[in-house]
N, C-alpha and C. Protein backbone atom coordinates (compact mmCIF):
# COMPACT_ATOMS: atom_id res chain seq x y z
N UNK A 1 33.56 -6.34 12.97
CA UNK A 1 33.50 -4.90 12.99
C UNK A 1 32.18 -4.41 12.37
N UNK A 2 31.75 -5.21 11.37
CA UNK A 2 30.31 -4.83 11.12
C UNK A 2 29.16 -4.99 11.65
N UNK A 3 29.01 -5.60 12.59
CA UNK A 3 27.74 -6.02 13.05
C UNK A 3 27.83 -4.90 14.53
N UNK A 4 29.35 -5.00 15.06
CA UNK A 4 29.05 -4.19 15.90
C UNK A 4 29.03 -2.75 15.14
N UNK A 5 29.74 -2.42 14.52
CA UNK A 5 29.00 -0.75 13.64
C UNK A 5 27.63 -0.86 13.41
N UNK A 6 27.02 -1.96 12.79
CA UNK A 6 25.46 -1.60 12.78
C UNK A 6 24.76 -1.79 14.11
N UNK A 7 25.15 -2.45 14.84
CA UNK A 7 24.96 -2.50 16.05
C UNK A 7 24.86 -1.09 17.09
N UNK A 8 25.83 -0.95 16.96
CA UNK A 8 25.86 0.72 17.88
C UNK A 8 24.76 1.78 16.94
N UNK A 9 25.43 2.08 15.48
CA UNK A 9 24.45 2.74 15.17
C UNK A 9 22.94 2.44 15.27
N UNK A 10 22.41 1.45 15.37
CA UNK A 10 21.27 0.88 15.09
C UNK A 10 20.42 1.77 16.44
N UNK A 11 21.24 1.12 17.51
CA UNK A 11 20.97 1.67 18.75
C UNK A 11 20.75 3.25 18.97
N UNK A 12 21.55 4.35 18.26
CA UNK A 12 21.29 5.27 18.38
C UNK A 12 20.75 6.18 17.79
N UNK A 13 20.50 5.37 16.49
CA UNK A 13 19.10 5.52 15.51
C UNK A 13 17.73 5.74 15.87
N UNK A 14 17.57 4.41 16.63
CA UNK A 14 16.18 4.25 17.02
C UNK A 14 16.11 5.06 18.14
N UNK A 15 17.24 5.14 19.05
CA UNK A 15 17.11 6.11 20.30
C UNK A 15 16.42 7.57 20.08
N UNK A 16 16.98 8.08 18.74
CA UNK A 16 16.86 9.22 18.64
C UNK A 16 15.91 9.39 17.02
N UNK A 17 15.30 8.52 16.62
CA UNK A 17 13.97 9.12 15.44
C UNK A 17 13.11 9.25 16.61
N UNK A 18 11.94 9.76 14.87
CA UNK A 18 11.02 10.95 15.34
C UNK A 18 10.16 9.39 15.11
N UNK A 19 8.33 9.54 15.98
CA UNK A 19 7.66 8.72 15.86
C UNK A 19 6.57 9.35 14.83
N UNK A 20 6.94 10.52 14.34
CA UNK A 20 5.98 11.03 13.61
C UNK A 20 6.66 11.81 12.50
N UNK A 21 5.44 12.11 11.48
CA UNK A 21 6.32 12.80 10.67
C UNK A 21 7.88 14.02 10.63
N UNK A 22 9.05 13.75 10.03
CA UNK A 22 9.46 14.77 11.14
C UNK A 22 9.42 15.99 10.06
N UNK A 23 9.22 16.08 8.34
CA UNK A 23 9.16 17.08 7.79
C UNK A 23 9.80 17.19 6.86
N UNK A 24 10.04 17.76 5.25
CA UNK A 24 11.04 17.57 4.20
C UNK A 24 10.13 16.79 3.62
N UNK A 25 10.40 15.68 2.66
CA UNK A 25 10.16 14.38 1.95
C UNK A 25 9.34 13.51 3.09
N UNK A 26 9.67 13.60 3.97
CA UNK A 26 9.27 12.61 5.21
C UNK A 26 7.76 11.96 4.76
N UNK A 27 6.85 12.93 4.91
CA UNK A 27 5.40 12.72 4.92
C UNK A 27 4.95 12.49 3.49
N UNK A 28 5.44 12.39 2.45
CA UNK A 28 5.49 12.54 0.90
C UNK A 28 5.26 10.49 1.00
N UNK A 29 7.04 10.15 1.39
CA UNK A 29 7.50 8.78 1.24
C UNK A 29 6.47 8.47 2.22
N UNK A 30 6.05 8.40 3.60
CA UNK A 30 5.46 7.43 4.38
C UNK A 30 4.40 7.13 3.73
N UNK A 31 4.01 8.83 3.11
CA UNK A 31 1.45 8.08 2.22
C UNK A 31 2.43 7.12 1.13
N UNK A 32 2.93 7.13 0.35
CA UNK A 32 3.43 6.91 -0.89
C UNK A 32 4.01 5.33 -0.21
N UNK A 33 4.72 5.13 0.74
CA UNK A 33 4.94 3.95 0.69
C UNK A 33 3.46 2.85 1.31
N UNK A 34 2.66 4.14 2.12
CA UNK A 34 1.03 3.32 2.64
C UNK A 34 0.58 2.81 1.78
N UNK A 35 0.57 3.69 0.66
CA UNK A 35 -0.35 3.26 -0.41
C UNK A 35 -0.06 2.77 -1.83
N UNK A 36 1.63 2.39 -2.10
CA UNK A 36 2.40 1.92 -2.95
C UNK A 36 1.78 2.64 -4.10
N UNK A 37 2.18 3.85 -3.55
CA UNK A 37 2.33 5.41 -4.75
C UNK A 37 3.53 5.12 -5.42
N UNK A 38 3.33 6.54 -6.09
CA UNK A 38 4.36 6.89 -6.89
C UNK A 38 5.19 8.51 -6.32
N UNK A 39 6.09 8.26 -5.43
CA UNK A 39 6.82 9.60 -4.97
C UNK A 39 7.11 10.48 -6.08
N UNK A 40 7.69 11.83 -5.67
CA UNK A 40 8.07 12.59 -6.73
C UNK A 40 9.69 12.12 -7.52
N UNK A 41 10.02 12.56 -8.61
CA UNK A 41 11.50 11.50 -9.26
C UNK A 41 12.14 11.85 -8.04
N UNK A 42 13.19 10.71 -8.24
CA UNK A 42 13.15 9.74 -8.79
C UNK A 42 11.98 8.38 -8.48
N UNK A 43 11.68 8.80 -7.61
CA UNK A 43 10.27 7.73 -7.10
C UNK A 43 10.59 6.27 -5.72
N UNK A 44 11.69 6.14 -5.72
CA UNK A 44 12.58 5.63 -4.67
C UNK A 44 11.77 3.86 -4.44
N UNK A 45 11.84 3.61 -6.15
CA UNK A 45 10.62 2.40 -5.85
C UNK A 45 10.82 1.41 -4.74
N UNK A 46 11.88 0.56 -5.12
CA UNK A 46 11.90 0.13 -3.91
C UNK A 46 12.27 -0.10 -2.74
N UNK A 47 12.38 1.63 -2.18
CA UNK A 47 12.48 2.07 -0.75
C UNK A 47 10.60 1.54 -0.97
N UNK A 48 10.04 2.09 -1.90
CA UNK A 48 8.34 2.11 -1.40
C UNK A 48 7.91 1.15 -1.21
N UNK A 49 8.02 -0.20 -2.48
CA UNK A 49 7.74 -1.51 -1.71
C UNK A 49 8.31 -1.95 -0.50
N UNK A 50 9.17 -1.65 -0.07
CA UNK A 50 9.68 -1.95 1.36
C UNK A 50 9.09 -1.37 2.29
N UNK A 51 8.79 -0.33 2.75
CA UNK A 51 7.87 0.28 3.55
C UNK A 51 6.37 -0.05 3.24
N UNK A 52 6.11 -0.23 2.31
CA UNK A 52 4.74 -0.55 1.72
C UNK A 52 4.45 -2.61 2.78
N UNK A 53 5.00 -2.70 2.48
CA UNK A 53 5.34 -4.10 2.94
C UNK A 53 5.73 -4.41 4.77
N UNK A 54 6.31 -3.10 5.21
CA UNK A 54 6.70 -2.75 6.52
C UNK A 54 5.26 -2.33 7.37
N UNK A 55 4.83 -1.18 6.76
CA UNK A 55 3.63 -0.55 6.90
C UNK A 55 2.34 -1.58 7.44
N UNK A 56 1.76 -2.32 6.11
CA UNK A 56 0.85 -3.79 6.06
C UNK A 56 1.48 -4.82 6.92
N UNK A 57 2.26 -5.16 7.05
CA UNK A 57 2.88 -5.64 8.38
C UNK A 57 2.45 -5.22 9.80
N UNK A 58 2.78 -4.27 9.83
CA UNK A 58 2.57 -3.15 10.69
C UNK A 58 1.00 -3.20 11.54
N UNK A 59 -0.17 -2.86 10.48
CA UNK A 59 -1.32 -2.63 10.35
C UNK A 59 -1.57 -3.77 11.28
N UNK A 60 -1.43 -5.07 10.88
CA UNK A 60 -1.90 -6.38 11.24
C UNK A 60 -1.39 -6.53 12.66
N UNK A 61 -0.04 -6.60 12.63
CA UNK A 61 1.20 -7.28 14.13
C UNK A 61 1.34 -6.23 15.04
N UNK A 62 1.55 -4.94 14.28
CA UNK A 62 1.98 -3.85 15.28
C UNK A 62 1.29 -2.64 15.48
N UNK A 63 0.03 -2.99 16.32
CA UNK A 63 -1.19 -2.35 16.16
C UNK A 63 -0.38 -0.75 16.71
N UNK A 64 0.20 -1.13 17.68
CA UNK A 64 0.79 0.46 18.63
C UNK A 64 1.53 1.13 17.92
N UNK A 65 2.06 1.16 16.97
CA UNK A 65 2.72 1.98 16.13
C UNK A 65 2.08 2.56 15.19
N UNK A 66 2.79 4.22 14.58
CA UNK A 66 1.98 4.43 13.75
C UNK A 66 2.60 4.43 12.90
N UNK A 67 1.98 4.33 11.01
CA UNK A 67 2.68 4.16 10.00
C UNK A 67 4.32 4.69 10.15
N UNK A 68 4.23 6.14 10.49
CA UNK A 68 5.21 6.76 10.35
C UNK A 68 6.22 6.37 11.18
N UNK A 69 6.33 5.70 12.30
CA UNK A 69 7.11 5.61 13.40
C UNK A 69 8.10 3.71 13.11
N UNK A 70 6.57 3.16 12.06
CA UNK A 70 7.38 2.17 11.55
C UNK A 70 8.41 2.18 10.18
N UNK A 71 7.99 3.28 9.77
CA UNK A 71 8.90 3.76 8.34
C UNK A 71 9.66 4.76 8.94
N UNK A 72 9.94 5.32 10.19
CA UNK A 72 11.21 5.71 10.45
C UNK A 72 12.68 4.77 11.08
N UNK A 73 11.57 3.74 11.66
CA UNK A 73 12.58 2.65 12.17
C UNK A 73 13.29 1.88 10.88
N UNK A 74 12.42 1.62 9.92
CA UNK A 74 12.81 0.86 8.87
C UNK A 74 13.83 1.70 8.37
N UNK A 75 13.53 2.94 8.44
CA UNK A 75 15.15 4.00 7.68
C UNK A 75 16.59 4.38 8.69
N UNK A 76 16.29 3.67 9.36
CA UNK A 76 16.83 3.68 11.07
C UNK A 76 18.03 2.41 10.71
N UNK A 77 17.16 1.39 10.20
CA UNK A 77 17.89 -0.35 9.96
C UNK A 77 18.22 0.18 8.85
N UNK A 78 17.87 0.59 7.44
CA UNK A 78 18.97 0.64 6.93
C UNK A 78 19.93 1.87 6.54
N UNK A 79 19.91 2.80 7.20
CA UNK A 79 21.12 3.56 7.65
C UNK A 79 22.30 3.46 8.51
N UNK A 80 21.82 2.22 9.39
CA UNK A 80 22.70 1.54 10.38
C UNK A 80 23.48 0.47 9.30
N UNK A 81 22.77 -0.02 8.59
CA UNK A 81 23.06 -1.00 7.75
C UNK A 81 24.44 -0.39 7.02
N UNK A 82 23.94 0.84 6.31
CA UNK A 82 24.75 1.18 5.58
C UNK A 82 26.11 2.00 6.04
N UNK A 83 26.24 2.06 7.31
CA UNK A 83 27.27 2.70 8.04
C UNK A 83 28.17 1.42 8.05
């Protein structure tokens, strides 16, 4: 039952994010996780090394994407995760 719950959600996660900033906190966390900042409190550390790490990944393997579109997928997996 879990894999297919993250499963479906996963699917309609990614179906439906934004590839760009979409607004709120959004654009705060993506520089902050580019540049393994410091967000405003609580600071969401390591959501940031994780995206920070997603991001530099990113840069190298996944030239067609942009920061933001890979730190929305990454919040995509684990919101699916957490369903």
């Amino acid at each position: 039952a879990f894999f297919t719950t993250t499963a479906i959600a996963l699917a309609v996660y990614l179906q439906t994010r934004s590839d760009s900033i979409a607004g709120g906190d959004a654009g705060e966390l993506v520089a902050e996780g580019c540049k393994l900042g410091i967000a405003h409190p609580p600071g969401y550390p390591l959501y940031t090394v994780i995206v920070y790490i997603v991001t530099t990944f990113g840069k190298h393997f996944l030239q067609n994407y942009s920061p933001a579109s890979l730190v929305n997928a990454t919040s995509c997996l684990f919101g699916s995760i957490a369903s």
